[in-house]
PDB file of N, CA and C in Angstrom:
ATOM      1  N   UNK A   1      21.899  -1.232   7.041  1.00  0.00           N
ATOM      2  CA  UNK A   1      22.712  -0.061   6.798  1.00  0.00           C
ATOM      3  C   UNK A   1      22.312   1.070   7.753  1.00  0.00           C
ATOM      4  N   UNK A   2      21.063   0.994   7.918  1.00  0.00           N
ATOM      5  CA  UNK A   2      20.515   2.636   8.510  1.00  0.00           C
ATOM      6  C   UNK A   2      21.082   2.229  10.322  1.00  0.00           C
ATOM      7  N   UNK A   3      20.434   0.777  10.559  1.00  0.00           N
ATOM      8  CA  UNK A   3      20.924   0.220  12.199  1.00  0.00           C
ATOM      9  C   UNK A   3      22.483   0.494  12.144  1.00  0.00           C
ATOM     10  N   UNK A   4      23.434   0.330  11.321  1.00  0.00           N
ATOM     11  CA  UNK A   4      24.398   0.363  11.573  1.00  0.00           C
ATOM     12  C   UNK A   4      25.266   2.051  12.027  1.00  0.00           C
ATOM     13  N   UNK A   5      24.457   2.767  10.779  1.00  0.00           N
ATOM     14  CA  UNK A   5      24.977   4.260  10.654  1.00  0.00           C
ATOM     15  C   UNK A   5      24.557   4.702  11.687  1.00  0.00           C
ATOM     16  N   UNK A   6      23.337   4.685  12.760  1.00  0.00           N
ATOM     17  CA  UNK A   6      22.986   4.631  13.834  1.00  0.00           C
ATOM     18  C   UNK A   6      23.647   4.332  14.805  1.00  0.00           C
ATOM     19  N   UNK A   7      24.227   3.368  14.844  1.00  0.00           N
ATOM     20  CA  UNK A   7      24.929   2.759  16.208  1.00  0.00           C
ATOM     21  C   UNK A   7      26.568   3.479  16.281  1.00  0.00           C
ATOM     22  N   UNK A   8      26.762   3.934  14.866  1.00  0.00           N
ATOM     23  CA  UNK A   8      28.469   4.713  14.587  1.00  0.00           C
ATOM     24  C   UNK A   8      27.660   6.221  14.759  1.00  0.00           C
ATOM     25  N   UNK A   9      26.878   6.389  14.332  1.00  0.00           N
ATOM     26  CA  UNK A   9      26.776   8.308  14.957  1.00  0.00           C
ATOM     27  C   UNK A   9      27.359   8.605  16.196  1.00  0.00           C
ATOM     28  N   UNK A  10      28.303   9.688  16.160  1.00  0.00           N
ATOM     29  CA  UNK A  10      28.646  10.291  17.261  1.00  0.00           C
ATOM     30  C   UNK A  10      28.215  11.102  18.135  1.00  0.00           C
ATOM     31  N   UNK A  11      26.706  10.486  18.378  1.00  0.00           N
ATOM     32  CA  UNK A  11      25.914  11.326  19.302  1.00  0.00           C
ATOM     33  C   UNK A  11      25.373  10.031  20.529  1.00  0.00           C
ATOM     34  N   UNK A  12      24.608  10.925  21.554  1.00  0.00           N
ATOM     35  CA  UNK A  12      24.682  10.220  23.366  1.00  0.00           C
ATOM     36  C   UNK A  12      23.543   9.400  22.694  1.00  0.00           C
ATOM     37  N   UNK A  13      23.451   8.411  23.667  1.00  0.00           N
ATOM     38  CA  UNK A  13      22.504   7.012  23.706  1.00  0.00           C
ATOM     39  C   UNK A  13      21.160   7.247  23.566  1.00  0.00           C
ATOM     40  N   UNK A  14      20.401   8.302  24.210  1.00  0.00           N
ATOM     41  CA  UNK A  14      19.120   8.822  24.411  1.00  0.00           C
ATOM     42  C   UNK A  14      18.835   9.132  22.812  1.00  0.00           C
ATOM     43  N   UNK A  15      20.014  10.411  22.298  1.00  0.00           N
ATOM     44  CA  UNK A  15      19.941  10.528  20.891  1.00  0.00           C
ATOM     45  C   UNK A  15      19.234   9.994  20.033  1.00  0.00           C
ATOM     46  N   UNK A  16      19.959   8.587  19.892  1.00  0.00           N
ATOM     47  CA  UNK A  16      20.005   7.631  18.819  1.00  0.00           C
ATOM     48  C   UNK A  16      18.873   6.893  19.615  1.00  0.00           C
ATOM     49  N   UNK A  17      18.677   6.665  20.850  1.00  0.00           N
ATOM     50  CA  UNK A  17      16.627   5.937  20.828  1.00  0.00           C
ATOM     51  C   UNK A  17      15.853   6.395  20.058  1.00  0.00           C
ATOM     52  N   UNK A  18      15.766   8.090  20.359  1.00  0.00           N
ATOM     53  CA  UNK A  18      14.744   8.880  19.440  1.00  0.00           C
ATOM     54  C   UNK A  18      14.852   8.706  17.937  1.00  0.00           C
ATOM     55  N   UNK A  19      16.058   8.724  17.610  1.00  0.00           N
ATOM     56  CA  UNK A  19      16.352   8.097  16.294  1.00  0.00           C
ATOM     57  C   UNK A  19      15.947   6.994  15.701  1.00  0.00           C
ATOM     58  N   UNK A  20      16.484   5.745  16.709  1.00  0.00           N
ATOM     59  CA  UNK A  20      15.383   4.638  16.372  1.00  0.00           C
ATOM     60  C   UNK A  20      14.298   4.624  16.530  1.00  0.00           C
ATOM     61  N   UNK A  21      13.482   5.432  17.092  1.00  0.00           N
ATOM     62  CA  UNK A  21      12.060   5.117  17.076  1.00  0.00           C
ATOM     63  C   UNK A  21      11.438   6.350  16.057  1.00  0.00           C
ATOM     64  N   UNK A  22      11.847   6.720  15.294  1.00  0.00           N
ATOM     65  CA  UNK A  22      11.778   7.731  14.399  1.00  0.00           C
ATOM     66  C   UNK A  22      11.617   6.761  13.149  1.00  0.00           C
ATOM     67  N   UNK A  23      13.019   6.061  13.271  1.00  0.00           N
ATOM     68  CA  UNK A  23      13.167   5.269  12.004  1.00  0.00           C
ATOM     69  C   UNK A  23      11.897   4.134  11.965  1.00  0.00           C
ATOM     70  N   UNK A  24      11.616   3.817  13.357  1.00  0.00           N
ATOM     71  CA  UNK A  24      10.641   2.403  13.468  1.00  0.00           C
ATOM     72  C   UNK A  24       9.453   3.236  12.975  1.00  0.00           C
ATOM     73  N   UNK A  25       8.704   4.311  13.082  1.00  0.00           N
ATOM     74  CA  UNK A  25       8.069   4.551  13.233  1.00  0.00           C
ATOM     75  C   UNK A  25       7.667   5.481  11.501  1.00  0.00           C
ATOM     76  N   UNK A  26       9.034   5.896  10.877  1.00  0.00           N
ATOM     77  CA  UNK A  26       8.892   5.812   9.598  1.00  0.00           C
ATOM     78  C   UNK A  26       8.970   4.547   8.956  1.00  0.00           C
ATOM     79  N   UNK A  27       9.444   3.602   9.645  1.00  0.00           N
ATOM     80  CA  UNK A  27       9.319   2.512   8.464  1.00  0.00           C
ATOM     81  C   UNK A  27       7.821   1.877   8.723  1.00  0.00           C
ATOM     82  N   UNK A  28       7.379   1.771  10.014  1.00  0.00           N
ATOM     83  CA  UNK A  28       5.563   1.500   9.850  1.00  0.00           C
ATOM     84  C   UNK A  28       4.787   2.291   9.457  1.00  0.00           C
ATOM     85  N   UNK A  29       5.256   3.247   9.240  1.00  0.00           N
ATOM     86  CA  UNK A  29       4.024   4.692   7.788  1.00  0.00           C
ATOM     87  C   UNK A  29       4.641   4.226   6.409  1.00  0.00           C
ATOM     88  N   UNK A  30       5.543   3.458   6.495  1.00  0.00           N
ATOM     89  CA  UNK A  30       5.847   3.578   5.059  1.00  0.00           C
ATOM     90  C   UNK A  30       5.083   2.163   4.649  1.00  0.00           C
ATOM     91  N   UNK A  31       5.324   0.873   5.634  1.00  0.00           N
ATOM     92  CA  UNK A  31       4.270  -0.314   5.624  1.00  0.00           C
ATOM     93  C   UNK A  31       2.818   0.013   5.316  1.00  0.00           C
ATOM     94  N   UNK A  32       2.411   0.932   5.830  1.00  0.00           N
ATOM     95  CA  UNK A  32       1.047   0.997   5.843  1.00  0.00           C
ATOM     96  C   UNK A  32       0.252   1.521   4.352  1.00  0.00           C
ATOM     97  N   UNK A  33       1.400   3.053   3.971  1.00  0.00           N
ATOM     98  CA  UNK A  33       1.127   3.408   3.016  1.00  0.00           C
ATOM     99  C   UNK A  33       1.128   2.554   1.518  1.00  0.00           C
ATOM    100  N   UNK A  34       2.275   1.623   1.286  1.00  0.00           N
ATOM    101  CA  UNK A  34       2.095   0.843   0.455  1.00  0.00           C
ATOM    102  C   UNK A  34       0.901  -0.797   0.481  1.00  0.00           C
ATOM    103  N   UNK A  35       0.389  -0.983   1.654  1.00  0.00           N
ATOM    104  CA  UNK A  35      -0.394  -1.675   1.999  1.00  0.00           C
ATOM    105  C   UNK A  35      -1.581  -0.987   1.927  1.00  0.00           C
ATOM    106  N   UNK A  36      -1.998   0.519   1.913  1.00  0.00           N
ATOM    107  CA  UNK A  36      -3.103   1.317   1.620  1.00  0.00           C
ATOM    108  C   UNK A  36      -3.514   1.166  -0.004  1.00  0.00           C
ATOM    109  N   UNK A  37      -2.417   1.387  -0.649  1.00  0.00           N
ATOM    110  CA  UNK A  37      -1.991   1.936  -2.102  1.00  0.00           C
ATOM    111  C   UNK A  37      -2.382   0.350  -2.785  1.00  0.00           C
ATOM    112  N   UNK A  38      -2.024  -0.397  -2.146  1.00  0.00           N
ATOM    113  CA  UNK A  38      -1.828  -2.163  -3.055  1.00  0.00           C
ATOM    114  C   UNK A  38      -3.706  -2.598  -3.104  1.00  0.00           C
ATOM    115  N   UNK A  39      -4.059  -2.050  -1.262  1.00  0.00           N
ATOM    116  CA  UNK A  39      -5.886  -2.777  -1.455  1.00  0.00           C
ATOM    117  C   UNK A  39      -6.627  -1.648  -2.335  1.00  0.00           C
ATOM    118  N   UNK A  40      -6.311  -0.397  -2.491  1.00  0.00           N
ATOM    119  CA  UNK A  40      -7.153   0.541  -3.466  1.00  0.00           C
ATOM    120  C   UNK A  40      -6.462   0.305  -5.074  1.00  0.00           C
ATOM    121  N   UNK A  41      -5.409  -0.345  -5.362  1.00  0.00           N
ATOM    122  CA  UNK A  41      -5.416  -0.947  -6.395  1.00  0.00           C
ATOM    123  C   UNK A  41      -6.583  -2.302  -7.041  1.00  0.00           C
ATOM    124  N   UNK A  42      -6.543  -2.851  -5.867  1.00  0.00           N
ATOM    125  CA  UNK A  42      -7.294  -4.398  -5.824  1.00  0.00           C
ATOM    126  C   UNK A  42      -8.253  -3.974  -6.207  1.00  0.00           C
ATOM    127  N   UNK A  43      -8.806  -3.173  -4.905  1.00  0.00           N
ATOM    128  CA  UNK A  43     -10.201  -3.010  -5.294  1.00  0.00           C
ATOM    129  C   UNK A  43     -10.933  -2.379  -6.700  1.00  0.00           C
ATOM    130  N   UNK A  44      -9.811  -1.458  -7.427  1.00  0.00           N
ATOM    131  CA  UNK A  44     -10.360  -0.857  -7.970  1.00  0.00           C
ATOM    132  C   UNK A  44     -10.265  -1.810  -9.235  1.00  0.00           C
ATOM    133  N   UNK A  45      -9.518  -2.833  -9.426  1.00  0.00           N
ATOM    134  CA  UNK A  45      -9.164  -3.933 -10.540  1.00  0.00           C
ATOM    135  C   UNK A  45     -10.361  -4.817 -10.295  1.00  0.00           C
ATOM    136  N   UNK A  46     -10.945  -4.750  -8.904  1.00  0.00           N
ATOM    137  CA  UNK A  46     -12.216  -5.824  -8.524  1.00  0.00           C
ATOM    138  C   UNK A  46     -13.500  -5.408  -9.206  1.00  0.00           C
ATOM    139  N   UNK A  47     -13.383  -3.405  -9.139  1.00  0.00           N
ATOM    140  CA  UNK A  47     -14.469  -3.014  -9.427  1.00  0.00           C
ATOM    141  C   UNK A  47     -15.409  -3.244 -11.100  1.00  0.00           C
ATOM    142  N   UNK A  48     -14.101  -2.596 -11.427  1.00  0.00           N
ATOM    143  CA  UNK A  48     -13.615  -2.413 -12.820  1.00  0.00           C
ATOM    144  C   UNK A  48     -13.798  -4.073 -13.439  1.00  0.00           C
ATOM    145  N   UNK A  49     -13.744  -4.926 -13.156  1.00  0.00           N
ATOM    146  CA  UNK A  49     -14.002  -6.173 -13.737  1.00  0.00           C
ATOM    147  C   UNK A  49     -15.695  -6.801 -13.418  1.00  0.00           C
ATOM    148  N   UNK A  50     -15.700  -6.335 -12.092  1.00  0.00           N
ATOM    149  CA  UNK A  50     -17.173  -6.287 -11.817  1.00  0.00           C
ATOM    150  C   UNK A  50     -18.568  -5.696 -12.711  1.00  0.00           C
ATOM    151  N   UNK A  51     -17.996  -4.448 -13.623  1.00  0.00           N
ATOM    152  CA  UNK A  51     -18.511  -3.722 -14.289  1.00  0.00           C
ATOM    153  C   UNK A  51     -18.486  -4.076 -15.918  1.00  0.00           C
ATOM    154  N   UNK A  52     -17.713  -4.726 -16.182  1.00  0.00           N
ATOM    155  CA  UNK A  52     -16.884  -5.162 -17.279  1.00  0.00           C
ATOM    156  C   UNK A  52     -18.194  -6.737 -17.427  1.00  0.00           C
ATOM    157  N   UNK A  53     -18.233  -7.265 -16.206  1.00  0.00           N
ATOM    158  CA  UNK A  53     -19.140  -8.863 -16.384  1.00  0.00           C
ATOM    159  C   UNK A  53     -20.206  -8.085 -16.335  1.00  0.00           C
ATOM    160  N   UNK A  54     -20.533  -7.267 -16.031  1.00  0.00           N
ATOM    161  CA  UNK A  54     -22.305  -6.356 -16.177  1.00  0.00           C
ATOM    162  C   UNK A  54     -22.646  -6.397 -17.007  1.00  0.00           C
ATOM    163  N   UNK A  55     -21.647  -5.070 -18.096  1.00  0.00           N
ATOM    164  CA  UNK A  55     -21.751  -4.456 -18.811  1.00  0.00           C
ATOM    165  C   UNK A  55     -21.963  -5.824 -20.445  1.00  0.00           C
ATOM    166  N   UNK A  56     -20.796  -6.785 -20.509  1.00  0.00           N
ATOM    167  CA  UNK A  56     -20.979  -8.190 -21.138  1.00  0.00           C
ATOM    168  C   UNK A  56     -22.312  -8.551 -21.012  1.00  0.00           C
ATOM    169  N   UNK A  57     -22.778  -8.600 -19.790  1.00  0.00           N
ATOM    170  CA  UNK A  57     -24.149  -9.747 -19.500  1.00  0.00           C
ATOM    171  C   UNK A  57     -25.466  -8.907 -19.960  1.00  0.00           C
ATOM    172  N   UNK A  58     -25.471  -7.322 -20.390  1.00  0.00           N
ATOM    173  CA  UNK A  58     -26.584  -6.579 -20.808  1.00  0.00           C
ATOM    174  C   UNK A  58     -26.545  -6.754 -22.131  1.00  0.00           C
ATOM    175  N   UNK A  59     -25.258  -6.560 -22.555  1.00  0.00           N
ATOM    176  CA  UNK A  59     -24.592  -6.943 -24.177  1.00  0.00           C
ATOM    177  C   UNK A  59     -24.893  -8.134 -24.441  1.00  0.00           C
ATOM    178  N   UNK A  60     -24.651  -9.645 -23.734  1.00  0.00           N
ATOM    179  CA  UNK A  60     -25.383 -10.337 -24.185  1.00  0.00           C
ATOM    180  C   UNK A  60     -27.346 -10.220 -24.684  1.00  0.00           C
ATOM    181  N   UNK A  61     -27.676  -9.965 -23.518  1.00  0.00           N
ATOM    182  CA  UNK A  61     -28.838 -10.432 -23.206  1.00  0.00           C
ATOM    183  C   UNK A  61     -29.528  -9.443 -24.498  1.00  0.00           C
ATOM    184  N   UNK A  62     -29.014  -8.149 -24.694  1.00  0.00           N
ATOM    185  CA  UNK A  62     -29.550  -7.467 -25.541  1.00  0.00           C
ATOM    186  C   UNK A  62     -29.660  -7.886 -27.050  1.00  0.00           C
ATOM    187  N   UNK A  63     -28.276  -8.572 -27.298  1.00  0.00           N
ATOM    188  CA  UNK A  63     -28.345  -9.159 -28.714  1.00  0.00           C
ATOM    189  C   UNK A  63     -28.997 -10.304 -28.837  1.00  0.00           C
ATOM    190  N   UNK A  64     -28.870 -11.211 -27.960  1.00  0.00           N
ATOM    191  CA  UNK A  64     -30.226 -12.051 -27.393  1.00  0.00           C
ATOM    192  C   UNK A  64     -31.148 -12.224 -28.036  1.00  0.00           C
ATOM    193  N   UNK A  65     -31.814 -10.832 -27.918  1.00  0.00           N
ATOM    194  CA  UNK A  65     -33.786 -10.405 -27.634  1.00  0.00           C
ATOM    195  C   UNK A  65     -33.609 -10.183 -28.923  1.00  0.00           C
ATOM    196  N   UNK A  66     -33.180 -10.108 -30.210  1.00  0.00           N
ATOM    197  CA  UNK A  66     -33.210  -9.762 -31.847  1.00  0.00           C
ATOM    198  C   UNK A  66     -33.812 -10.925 -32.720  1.00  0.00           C
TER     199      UNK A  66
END
């Protein structure tokens, strides 16, 4: 849709480069940002479970020792 509305704008050729590389160049910030957003999810689901088998394995060991 956006390539198309692009290529029908009634503006000169040079125009619409800058345009496309505007658009290329918002759509690879927009790649990146949701590819930023997805590994600080991960990680923080990695952490958070990491802490979770700790926190279990002291809880074991503590009721354990009784």
């Amino acid at each position: 849709m956006l390539g198309l509305s692009l290529s029908l704008a009634p503006v000169d050729l040079s125009t619409k480069g800058y345009w496309a590389m505007d658009i290329r160049l918002l759509t690879g910030s927009l790649v990146n940002l949701v590819k930023y957003r997805t590994d600080e999810r991960i990680a923080a689901e990695t952490t958070a479970k990491i802490e979770k088998a700790r926190n279990d394995k002291l809880i074991r060991e503590y009721v354990g020792k009784e």
